[in-house]
Protein backbone atom coordinates (compact mmCIF):
# COMPACT_ATOMS: atom_id res chain seq x y z
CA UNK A 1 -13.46 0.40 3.64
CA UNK A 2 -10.79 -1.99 1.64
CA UNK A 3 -11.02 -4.52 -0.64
CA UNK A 4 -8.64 -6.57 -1.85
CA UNK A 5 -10.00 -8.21 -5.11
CA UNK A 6 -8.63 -11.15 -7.61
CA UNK A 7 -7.72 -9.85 -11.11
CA UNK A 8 -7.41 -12.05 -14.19
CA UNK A 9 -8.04 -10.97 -17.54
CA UNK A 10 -11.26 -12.74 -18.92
CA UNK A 11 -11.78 -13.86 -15.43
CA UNK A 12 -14.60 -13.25 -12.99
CA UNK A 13 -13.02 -10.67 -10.23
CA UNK A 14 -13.51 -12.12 -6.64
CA UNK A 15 -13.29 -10.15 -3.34
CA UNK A 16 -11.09 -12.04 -1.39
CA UNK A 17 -10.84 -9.66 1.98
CA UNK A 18 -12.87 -6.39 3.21
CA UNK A 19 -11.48 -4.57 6.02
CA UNK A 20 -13.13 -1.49 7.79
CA UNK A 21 -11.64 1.07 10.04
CA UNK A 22 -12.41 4.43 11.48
CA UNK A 23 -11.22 7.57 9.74
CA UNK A 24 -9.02 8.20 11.89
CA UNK A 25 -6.36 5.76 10.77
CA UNK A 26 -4.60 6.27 7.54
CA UNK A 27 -4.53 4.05 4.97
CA UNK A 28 -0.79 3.33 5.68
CA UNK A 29 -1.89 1.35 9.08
CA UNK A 30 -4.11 -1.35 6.58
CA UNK A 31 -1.68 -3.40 5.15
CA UNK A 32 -0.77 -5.25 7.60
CA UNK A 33 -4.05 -6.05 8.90
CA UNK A 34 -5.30 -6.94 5.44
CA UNK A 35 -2.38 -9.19 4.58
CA UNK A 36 -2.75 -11.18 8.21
CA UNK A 37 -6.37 -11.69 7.11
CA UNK A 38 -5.58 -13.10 3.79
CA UNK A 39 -2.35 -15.07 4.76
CA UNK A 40 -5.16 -16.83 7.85
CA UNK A 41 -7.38 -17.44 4.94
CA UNK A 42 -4.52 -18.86 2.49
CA UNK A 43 -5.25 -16.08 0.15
CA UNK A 44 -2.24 -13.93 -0.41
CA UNK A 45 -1.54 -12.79 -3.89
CA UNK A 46 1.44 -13.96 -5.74
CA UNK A 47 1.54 -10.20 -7.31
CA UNK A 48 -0.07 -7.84 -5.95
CA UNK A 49 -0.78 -4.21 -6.75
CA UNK A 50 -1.03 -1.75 -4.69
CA UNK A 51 -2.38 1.84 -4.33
CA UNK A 52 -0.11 4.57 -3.79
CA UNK A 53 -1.86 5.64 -0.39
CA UNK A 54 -0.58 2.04 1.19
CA UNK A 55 3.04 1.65 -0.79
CA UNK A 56 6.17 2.45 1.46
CA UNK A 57 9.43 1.76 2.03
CA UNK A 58 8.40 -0.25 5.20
CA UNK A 59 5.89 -2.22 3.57
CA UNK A 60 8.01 -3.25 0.77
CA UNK A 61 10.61 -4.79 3.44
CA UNK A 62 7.64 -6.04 5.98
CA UNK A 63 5.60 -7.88 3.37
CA UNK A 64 8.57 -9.22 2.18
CA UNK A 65 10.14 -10.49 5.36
CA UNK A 66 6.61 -11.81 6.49
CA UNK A 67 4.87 -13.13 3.23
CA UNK A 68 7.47 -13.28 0.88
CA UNK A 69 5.44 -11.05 -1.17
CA UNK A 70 6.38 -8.34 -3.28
CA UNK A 71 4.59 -5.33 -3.92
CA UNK A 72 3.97 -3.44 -7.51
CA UNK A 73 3.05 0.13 -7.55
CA UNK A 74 3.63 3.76 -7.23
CA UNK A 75 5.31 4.74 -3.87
CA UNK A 76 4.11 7.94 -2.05
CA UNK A 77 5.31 11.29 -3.75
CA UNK A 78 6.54 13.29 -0.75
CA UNK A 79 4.26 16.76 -0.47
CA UNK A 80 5.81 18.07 2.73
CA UNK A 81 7.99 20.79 2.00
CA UNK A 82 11.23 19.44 3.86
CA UNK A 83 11.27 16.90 0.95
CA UNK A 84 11.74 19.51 -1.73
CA UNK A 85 14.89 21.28 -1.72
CA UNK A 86 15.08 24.78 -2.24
CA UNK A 87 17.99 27.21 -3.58
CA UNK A 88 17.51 30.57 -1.54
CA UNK A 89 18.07 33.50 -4.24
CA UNK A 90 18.86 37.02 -4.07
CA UNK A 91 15.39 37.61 -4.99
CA UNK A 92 13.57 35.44 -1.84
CA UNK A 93 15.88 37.42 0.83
């Protein structure tokens, strides 16, 4: 499940959009469908923040391009190991 809520401080919080989908599909594959929803429904935030599981590189540009939103929030830290680079020593041969 997402929600995408309002957020004022002092301010009642309002969910503005609930989308479901299957485990199968990542949280990456949301934002696009949750931003169509609230753009139909004239409810796109003027600043949004975002988890880390939905912030990319391709969002930031999509939104953009599309909704002339920008994003704020952490990006995805990159776990797989061909994003760490590694100095082979005497010791690891």
């Amino acid at each position: 499940m997402h929600l995408s809520k309002t957020w004022k401080p002092r301010a009642v919080t309002l969910i503005t959009n609930i989308e479901t989908a299957s485990a199968l599909i990542i949280d990456e594959g949301m934002p696009d469908t949750i931003h169509r929803s609230l753009a139909n429904n004239n409810l796109l935030p003027n600043k949004p923040i975002i988890d880390a599981s939905y912030l990319d590189a391709d969002l930031l540009v999509i939104t953009s391009k599309h909704y002339q939103i920008d994003f704020f929030g952490p990006t995805h830290v990159q776990l797989q190991w061909q994003a760490h680079s590694y100095t082979l020593t005497r010791d690891l041969l």
